[in-house]
C-alpha atoms as a PDB file:
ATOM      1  CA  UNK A   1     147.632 127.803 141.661  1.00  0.00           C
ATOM      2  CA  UNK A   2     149.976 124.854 141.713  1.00  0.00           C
ATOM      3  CA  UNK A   3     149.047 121.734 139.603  1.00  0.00           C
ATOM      4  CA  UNK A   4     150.133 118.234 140.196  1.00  0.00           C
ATOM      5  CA  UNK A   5     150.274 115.568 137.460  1.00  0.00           C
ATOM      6  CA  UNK A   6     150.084 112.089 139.211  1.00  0.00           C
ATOM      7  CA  UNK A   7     150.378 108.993 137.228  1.00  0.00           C
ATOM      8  CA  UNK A   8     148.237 106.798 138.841  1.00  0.00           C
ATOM      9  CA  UNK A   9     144.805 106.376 140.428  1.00  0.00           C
ATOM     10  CA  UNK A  10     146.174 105.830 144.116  1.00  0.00           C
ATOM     11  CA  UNK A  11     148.335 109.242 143.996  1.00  0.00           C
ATOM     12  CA  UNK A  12     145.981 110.896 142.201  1.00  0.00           C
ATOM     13  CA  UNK A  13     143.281 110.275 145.208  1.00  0.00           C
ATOM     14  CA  UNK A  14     145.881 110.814 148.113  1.00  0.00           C
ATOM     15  CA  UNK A  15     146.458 114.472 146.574  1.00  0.00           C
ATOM     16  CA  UNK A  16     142.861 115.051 146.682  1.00  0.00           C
ATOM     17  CA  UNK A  17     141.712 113.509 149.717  1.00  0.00           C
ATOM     18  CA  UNK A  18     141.561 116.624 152.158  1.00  0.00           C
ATOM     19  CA  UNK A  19     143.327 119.023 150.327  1.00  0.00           C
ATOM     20  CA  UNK A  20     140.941 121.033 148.701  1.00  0.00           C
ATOM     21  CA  UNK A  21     142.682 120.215 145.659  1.00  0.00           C
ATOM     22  CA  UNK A  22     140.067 120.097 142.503  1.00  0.00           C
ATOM     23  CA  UNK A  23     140.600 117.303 139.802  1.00  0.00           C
ATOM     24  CA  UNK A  24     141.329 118.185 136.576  1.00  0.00           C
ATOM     25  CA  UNK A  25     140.330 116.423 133.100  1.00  0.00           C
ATOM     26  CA  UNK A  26     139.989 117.589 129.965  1.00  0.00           C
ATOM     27  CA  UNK A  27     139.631 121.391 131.322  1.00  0.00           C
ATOM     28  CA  UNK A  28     136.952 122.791 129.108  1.00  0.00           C
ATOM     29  CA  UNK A  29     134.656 123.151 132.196  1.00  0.00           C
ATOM     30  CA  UNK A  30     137.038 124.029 134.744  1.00  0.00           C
ATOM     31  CA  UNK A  31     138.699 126.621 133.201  1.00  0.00           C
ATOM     32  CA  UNK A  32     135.692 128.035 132.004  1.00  0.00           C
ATOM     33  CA  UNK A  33     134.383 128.415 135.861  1.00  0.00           C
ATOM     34  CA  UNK A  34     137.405 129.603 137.129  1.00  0.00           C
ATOM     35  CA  UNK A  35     137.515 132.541 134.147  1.00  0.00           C
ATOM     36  CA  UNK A  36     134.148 133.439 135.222  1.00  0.00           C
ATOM     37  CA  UNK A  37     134.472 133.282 138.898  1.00  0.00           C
ATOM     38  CA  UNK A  38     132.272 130.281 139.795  1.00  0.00           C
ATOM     39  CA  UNK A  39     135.243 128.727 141.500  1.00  0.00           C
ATOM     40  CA  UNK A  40     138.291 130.191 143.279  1.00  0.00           C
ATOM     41  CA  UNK A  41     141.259 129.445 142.214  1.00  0.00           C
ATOM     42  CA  UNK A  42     142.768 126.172 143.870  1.00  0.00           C
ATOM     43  CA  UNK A  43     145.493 123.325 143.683  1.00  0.00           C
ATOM     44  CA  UNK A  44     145.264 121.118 141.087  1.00  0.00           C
ATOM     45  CA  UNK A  45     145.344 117.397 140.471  1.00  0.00           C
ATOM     46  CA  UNK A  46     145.880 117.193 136.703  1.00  0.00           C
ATOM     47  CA  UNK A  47     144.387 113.211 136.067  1.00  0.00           C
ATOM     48  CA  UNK A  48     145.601 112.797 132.329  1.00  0.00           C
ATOM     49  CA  UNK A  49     148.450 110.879 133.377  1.00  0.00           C
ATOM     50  CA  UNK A  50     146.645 108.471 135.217  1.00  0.00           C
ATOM     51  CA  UNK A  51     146.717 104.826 133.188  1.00  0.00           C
ATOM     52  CA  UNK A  52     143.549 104.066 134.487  1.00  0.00           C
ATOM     53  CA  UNK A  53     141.433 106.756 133.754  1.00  0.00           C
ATOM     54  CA  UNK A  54     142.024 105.828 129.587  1.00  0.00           C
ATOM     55  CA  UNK A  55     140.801 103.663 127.468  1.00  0.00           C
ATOM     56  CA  UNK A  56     138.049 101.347 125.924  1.00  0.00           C
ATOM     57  CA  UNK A  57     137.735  97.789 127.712  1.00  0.00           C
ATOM     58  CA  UNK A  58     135.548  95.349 126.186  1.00  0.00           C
ATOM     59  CA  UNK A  59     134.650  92.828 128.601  1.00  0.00           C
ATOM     60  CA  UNK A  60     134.083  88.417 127.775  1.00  0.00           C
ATOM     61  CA  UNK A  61     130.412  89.310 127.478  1.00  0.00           C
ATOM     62  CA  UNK A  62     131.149  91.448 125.076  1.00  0.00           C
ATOM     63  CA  UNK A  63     130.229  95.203 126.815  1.00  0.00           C
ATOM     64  CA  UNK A  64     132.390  97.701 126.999  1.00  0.00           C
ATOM     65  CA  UNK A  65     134.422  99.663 130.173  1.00  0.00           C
ATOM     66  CA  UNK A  66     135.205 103.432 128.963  1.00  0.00           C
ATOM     67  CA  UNK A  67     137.694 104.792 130.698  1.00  0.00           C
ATOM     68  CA  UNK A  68     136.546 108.428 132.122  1.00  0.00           C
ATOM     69  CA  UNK A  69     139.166 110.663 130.389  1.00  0.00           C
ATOM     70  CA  UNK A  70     138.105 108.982 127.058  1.00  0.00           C
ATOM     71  CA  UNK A  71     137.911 112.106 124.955  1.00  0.00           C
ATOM     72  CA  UNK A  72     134.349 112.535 123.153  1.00  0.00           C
ATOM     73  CA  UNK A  73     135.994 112.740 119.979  1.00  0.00           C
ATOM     74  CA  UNK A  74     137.209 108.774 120.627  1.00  0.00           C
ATOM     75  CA  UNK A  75     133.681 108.017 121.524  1.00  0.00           C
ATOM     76  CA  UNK A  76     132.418 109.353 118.470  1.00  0.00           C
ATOM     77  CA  UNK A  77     135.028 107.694 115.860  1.00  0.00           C
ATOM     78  CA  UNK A  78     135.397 104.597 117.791  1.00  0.00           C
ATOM     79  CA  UNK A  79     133.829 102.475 114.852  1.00  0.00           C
ATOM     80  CA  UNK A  80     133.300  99.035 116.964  1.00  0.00           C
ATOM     81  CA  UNK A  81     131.447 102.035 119.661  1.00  0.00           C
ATOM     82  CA  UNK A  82     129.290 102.781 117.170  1.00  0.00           C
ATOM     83  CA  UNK A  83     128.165  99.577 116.152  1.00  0.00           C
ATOM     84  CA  UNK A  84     127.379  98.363 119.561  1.00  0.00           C
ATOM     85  CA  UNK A  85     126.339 101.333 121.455  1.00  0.00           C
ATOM     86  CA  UNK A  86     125.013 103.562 118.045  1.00  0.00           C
ATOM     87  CA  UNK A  87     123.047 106.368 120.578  1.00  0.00           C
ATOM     88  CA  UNK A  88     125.981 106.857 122.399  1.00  0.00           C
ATOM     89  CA  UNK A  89     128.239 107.437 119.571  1.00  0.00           C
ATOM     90  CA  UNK A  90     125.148 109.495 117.518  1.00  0.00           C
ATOM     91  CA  UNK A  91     125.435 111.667 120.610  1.00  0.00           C
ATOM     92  CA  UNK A  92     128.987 112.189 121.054  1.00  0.00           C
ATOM     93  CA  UNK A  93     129.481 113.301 117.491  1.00  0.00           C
ATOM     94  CA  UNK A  94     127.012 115.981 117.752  1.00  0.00           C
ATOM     95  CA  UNK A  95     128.720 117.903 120.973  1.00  0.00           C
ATOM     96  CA  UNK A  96     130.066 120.787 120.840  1.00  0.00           C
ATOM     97  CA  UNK A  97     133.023 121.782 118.069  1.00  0.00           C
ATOM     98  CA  UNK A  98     136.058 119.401 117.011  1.00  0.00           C
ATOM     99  CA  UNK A  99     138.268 121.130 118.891  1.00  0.00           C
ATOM    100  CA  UNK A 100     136.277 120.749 122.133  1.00  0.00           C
ATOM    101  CA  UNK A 101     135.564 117.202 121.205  1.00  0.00           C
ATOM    102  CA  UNK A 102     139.172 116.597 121.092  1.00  0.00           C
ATOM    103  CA  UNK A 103     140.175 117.469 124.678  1.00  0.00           C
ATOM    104  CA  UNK A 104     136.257 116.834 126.366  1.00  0.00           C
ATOM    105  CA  UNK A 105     135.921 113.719 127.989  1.00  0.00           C
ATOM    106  CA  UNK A 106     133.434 111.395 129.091  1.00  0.00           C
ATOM    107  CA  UNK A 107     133.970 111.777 132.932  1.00  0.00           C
ATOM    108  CA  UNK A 108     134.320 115.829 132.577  1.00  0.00           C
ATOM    109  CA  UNK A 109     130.880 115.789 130.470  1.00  0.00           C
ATOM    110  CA  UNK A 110     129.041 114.017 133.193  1.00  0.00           C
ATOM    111  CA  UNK A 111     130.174 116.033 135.726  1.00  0.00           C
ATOM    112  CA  UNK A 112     130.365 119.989 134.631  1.00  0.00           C
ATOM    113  CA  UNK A 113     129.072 122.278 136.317  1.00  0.00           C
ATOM    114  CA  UNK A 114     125.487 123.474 134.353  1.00  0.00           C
ATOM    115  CA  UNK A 115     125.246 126.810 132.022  1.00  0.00           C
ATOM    116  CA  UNK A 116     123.060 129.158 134.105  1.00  0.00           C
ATOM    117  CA  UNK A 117     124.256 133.183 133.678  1.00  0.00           C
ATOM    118  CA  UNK A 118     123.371 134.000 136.885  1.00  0.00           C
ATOM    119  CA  UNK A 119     126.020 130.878 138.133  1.00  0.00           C
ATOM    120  CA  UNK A 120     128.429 132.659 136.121  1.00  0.00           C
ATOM    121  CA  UNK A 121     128.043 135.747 136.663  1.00  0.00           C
ATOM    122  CA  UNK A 122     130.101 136.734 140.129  1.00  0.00           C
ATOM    123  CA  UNK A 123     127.898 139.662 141.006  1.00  0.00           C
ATOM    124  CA  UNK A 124     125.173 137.070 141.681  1.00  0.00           C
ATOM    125  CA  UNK A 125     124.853 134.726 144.546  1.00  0.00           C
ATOM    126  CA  UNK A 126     122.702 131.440 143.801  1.00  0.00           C
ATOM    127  CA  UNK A 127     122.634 128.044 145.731  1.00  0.00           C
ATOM    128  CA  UNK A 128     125.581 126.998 144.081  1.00  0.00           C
ATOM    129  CA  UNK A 129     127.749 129.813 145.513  1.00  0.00           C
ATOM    130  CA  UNK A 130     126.533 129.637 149.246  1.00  0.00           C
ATOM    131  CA  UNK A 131     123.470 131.406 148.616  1.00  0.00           C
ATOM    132  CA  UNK A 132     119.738 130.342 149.767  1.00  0.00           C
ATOM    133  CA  UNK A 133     117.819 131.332 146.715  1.00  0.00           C
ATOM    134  CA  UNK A 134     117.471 130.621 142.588  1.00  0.00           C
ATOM    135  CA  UNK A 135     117.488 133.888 141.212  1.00  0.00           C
ATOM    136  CA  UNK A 136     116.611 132.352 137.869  1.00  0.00           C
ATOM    137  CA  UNK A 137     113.456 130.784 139.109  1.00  0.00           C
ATOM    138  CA  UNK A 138     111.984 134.728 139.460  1.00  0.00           C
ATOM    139  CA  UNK A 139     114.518 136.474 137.364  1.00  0.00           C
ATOM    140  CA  UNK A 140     115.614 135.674 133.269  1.00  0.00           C
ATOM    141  CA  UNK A 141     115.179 131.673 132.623  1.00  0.00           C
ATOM    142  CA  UNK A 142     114.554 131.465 129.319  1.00  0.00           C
ATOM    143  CA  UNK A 143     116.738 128.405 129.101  1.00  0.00           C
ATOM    144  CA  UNK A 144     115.538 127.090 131.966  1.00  0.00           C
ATOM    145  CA  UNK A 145     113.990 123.743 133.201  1.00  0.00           C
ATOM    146  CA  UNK A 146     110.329 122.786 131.770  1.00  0.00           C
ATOM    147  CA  UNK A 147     109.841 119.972 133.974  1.00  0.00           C
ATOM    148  CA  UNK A 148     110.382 121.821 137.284  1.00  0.00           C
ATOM    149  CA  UNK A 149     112.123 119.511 139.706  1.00  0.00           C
ATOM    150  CA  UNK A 150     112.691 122.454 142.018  1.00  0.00           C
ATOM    151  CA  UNK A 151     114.447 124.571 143.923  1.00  0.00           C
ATOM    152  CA  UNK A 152     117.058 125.015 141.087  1.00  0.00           C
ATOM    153  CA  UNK A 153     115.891 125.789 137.384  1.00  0.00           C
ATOM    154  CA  UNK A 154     119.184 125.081 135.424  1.00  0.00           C
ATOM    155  CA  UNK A 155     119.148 122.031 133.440  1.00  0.00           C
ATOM    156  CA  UNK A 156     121.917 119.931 133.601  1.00  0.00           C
ATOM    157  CA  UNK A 157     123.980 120.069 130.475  1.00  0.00           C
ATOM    158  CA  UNK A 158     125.465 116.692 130.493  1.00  0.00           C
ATOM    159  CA  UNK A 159     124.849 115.060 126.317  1.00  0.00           C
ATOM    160  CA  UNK A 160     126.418 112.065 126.975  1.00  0.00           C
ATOM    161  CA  UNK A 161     124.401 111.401 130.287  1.00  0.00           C
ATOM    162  CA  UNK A 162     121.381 111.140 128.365  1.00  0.00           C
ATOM    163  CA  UNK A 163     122.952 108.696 126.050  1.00  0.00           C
ATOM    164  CA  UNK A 164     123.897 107.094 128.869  1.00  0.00           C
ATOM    165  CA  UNK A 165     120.779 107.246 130.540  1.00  0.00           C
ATOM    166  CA  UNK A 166     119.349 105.554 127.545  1.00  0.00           C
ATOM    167  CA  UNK A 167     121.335 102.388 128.260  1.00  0.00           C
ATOM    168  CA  UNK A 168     120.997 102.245 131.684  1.00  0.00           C
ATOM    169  CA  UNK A 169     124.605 102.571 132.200  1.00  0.00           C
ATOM    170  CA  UNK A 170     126.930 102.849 135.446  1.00  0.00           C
ATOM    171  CA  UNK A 171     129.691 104.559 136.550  1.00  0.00           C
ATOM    172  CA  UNK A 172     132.354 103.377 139.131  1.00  0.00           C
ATOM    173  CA  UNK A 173     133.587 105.899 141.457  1.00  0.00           C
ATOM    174  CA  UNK A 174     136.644 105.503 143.654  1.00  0.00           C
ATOM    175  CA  UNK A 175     137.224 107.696 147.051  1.00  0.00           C
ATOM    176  CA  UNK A 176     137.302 106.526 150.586  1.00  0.00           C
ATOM    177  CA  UNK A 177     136.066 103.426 148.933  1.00  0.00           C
ATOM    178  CA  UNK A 178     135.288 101.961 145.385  1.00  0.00           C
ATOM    179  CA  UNK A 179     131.372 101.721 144.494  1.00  0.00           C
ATOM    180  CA  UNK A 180     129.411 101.451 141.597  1.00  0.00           C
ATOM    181  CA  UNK A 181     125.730 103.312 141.051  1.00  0.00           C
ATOM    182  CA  UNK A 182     123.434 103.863 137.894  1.00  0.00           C
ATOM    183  CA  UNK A 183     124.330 106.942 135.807  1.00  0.00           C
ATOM    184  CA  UNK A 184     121.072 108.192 136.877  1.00  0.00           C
ATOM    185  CA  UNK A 185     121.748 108.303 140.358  1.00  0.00           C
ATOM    186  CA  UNK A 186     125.131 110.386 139.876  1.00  0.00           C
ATOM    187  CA  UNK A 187     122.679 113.250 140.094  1.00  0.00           C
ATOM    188  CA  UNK A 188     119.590 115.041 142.661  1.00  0.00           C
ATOM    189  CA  UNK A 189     117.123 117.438 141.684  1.00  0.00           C
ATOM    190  CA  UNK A 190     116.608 117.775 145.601  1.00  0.00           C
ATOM    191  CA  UNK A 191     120.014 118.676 146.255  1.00  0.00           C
ATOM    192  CA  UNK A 192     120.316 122.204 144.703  1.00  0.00           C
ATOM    193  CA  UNK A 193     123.903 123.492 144.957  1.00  0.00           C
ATOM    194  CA  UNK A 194     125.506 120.418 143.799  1.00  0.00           C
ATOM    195  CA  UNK A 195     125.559 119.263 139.634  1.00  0.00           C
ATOM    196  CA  UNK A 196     126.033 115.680 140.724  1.00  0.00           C
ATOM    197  CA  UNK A 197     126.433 113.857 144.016  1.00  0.00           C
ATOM    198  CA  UNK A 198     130.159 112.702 144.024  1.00  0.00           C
ATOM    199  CA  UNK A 199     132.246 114.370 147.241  1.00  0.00           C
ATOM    200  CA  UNK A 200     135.074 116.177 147.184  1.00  0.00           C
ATOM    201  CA  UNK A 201     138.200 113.875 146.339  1.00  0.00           C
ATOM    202  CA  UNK A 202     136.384 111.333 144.855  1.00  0.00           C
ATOM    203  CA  UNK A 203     136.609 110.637 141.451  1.00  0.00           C
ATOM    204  CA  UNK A 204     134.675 108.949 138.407  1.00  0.00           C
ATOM    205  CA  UNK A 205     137.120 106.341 137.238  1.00  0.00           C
ATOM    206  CA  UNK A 206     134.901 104.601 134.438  1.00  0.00           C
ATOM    207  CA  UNK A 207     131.441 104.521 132.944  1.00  0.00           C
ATOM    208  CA  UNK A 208     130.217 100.586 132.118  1.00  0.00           C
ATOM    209  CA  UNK A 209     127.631  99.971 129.526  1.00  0.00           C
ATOM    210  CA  UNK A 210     125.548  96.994 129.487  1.00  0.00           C
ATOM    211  CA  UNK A 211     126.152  94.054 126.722  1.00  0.00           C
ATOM    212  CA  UNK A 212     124.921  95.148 123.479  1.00  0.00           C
ATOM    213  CA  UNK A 213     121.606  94.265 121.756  1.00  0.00           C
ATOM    214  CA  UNK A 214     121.452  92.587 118.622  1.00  0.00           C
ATOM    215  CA  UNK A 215     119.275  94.365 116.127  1.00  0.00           C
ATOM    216  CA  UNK A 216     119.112  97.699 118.226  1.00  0.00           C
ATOM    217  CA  UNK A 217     118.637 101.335 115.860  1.00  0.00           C
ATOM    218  CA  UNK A 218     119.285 104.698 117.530  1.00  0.00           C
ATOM    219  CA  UNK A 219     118.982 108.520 116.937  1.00  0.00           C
ATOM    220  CA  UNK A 220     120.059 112.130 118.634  1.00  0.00           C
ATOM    221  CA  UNK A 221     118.551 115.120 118.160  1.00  0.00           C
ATOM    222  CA  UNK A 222     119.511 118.171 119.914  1.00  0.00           C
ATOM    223  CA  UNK A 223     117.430 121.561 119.535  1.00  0.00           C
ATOM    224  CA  UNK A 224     119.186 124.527 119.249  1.00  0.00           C
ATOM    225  CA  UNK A 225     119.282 128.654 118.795  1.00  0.00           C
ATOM    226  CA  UNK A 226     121.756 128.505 115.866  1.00  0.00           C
ATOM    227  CA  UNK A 227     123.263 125.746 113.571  1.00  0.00           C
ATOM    228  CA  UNK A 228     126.678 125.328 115.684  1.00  0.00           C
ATOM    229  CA  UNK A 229     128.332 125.024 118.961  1.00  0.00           C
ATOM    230  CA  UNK A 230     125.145 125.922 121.050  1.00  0.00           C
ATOM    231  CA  UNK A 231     123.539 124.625 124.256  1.00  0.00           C
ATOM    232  CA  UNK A 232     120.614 122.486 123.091  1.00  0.00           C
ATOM    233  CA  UNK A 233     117.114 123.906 124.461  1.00  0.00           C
ATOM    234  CA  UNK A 234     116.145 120.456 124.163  1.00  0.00           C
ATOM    235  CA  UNK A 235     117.808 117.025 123.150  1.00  0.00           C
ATOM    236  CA  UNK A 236     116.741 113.228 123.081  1.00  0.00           C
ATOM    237  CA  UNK A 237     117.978 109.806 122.855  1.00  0.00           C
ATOM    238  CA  UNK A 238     116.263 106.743 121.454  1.00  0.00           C
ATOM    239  CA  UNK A 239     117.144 103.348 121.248  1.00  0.00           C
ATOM    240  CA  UNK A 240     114.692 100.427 119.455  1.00  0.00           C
ATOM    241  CA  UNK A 241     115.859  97.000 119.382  1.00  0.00           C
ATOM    242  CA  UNK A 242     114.029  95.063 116.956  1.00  0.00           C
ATOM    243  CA  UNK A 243     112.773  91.439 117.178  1.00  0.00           C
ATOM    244  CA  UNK A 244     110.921  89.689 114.303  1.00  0.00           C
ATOM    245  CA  UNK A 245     109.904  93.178 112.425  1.00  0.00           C
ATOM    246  CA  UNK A 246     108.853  94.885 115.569  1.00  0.00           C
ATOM    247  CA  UNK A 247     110.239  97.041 118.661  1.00  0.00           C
ATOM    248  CA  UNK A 248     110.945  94.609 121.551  1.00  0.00           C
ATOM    249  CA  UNK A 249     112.944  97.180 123.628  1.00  0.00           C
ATOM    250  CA  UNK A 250     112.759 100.619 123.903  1.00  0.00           C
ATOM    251  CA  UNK A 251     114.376 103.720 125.413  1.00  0.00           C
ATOM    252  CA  UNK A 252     113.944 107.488 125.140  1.00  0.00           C
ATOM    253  CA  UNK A 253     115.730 109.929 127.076  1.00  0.00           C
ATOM    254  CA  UNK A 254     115.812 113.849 127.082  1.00  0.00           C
ATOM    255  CA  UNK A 255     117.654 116.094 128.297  1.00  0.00           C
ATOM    256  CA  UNK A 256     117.555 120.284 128.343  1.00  0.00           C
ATOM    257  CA  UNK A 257     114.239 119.919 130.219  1.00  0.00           C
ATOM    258  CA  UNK A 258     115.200 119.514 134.080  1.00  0.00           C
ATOM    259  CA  UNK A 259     117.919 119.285 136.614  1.00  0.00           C
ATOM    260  CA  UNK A 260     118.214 116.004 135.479  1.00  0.00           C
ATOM    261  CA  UNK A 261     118.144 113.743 132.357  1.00  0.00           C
ATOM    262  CA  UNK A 262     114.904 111.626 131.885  1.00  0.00           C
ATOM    263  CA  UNK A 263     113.494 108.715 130.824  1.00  0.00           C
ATOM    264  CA  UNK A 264     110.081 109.305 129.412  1.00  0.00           C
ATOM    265  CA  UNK A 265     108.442 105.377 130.000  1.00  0.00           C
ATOM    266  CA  UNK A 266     105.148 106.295 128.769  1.00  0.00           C
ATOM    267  CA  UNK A 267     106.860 106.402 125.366  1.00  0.00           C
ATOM    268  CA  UNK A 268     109.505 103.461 125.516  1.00  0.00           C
ATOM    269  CA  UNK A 269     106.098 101.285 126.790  1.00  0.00           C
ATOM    270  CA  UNK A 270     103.472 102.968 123.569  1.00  0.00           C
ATOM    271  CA  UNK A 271     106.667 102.085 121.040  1.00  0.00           C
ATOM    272  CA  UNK A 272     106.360  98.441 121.706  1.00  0.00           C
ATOM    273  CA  UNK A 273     105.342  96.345 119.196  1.00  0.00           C
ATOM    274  CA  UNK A 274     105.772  99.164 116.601  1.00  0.00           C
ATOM    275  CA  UNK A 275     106.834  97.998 113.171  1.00  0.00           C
ATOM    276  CA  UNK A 276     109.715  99.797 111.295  1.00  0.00           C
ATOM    277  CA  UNK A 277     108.883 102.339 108.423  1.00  0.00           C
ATOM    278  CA  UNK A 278     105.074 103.059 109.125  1.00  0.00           C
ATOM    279  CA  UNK A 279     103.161 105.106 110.884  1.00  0.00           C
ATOM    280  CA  UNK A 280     103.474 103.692 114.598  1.00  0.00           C
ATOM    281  CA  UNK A 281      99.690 103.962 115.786  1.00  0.00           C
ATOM    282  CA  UNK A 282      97.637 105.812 118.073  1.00  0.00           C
ATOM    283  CA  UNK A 283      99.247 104.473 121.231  1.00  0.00           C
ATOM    284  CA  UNK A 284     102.362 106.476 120.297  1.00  0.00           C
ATOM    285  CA  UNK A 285     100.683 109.672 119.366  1.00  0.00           C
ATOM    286  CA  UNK A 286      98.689 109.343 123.004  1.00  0.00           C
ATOM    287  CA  UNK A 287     102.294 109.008 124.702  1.00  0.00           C
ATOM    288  CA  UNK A 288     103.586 111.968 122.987  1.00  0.00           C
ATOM    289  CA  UNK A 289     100.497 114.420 123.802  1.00  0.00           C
ATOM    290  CA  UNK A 290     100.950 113.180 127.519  1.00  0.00           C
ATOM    291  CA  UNK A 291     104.156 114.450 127.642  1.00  0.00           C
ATOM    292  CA  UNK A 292     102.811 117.837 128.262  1.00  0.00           C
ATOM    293  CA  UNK A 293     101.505 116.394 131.649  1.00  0.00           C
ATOM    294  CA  UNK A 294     105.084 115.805 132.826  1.00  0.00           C
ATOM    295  CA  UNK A 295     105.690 119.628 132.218  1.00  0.00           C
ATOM    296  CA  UNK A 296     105.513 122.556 134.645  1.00  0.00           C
ATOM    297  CA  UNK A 297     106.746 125.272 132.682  1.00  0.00           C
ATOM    298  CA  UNK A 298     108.269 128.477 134.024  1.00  0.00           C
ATOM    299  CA  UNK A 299     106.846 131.728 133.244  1.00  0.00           C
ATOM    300  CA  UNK A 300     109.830 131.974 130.068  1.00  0.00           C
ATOM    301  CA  UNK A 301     109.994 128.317 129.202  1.00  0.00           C
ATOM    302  CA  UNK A 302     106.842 127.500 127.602  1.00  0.00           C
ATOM    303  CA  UNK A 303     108.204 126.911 124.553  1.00  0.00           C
ATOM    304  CA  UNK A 304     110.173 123.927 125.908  1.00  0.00           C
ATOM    305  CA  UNK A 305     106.884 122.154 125.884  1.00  0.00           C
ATOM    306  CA  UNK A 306     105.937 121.319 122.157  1.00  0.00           C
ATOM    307  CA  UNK A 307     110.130 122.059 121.867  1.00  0.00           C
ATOM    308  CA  UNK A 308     110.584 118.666 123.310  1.00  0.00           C
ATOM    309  CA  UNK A 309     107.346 117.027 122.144  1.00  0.00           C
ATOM    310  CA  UNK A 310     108.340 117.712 118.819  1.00  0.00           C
ATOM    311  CA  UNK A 311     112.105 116.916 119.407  1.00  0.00           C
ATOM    312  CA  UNK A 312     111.228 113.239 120.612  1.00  0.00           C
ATOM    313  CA  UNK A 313     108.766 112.771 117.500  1.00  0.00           C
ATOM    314  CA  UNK A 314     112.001 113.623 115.411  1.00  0.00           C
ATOM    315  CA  UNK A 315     114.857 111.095 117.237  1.00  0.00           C
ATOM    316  CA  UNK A 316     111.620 107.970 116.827  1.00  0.00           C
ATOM    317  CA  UNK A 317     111.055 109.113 113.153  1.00  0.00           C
ATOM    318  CA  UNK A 318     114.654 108.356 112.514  1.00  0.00           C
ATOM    319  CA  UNK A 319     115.118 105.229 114.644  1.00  0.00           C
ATOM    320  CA  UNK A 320     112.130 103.846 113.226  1.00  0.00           C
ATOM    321  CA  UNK A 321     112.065 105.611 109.643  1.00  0.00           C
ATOM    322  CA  UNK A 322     108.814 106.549 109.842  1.00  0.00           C
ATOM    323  CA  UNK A 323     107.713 108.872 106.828  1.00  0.00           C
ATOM    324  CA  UNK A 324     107.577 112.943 108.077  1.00  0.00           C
ATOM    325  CA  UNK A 325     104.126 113.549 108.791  1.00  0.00           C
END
C-alpha cells in the first residue's frame, strides 16, 4: 500500500481523482476499517501536509472557518472556540480519549465510516460491502437506530456533526468543482451503503460556522455503557440564546438515534420564551413526551426511547439551569 504525502490541496486532489486512491486524515477511522476488513487495502493520499486543510479562520463578521484536519483536541482547548461556539467545544471535549483527540479531526469525524459489528466483521456482507440486505435490521441491533430511517439501522457516529448540526453549519467540499452544502445534507438515510454523500476524490476542505450569538448557553450530554471511551447510545446538543431573561433562539440536536443527526423542532419551538433557572412550563414537558412519536424502535432498541427523552431533559437542565426534578 503506497502512501503519498502532497502538500497542497491541488496535488492532493489530482492523486485522488481516478485513482482509487483513499484520503487519509487523522487515521483513527481508516486504519481501524482496514484492520477489520471493511476496506481493502489501497493507495494512499496522506492530507496532513496540505496548508489548507489546517487551521482556525475567523472571518470580518466575526465567524469562524475550521480547517478540516483541525484535530478535536484544538477544537476543544481553543479558548476564543469556546466562547463563541460553547456546544461545539462542550462536544469536542467529551470524544473519545486524549490520545484519540489528539490525532482525530474535524473532517475525519464527520466522515467515518459508522460502528455496526456486522460492517466489521468480514464474514458478513451488508449494504456497505456490496450486499442487498441489513443484517442488523433482523439480526443483533442493540445499538441500533430508534428513529428508523430505513433500510440501514446503524447510527451514524459523527459527535461533532451534531454540534454542528446545532448551528446550522456548512462544509465546503472541493472535487471536480468547489461547492458548499449544510452539514446536514453531507448525509442520506435513503442512500444505505454510503456514511455521507461526498464521491470518491473529493474532499471536505473546511467546515464554516455561522457568526456567533451574543448571550447564547450550551450543553452535551452523551449516554453511555461505561464511564470512558464508549460509543454513546444516545447524545444531544443544545444551544439557548438569551434575550431580555428569556430563550429567543433555540437548538437541540441528537444523535445515536438514526442514520442521521437530528434536529428535534418541536423542542427548540416549546423552549421559547423560557426563562433561565425555573421550571420551563408545560409546553416543554408536552415537547419532550412527543418525542416518543418520532420513534420507531427496533425489536432491541426500545430502550433508546426514554434513553434519549431523558438525555435531552439533561443537556436543557444544564443550558437553562433548571433545578433536577
Amino acid at each position: 500500500m503506497t502512501t503519498t504525502r502532497p502538500e497542497d490541496l491541488g496535488r492532493a486532489l489530482a492523486q485522488l481523482d481516478g485513482t482509487g486512491a483513499r484520503p487519509r486524515a487523522g487515521g483513527t477511522d481508516l486504519t481501524a476499517c482496514l484492520a477489520a476488513g471493511v476496506l481493502e487495502p489501497a493507495p494512499v493520499v496522506d492530507l496532513a501536509g496540505v496548508r489548507e486543510l489546517h487551521g482556525v479562520e475567523w472571518l470580518p463578521d466575526g465567524a469562524a472557518r475550521l480547517g478540516a484536519l483541525t484535530t478535536v483536541d484544538e477544537l476543544a482547548a481553543d479558548p476564543r472556540l469556546a466562547g463563541a461556539y460553547p456546544a461545539l467545544a462542550a462536544t469536542a471535549r467529551e470524544l473519545a480519549t486524549p490520545q484519540v483527540r489528539n490525532a482525530a479531526t474535524l473532517g475525519g469525524n464527520l466522515l467515518q465510516r459508522n460502528r455496526c459489528w456486522y460492517l466489521r466483521n468480514p464474514a458478513f456482507d451488508c449494504f456497505h460491502t456490496g450486499g442487498d440486505s441489513c443484517p442488523a435490521r433482523g439480526g443483533d441491533h442493540l445499538y441500533g437506530v430508534v428513529v428508523d430511517q430505513g433500510p440501514c439501522v446503524a447510527p451514524h457516529p459523527s459527535s461533532l456533526a451534531v454540534a454542528l448540526l446545532a448551528y446550522d453549519a456548512s462544509v465546503l467540499v472541493a472535487g471536480a468543482d468547489e461547492q458548499e452544502r449544510a452539514v446536514a445534507d453531507l448525509y442520506d438515510a435513503a442512500a444505505p451503503a454510503r456514511d455521507h454523500v461526498l464521491e470518491p476524490g473529493q474532499v471536505l476542505v473546511s467546515v464554516r460556522l455561522p457568526v456567533p450569538r451574543e448571550g447564547e448557553r450550551a450543553a452535551y450530554r452523551r449516554a453511555t455503557g461505561r464511564s470512558r471511551a464508549e460509543w454513546p447510545l444516545v447524545e444531544a446538543v443544545t444551544r439557548v440564546v438569551l434575550h431580555e431573561g428569556r430563550v429567543s433562539h433555540a437548538a437541540v440536536a441528537v444523535g445515536g438515534v438514526a442514520r442521521t443527526p437530528l434536529r428535534l423542532p418541536g423542542v427548540e419551538a416549546a423552549l421559547t420564551g423560557a426563562r433561565p433557572g425555573r421550571h420551563w412550563g408545560p409546553k416543554v414537558e408536552e415537547s419532550l413526551a412527543a418525542l416518543a412519536d418520532l420513534c420507531s424502535p427496533l425489536p432491541a432498541t426500545g430502550y433508546k426511547v426514554d434513553l434519549m427523552r431523558a438525555t435531552v431533559r439533561d443537556v436543557l437542565e444544564r443550558a437553562l439551569e433548571v433545578p433536577g426534578r
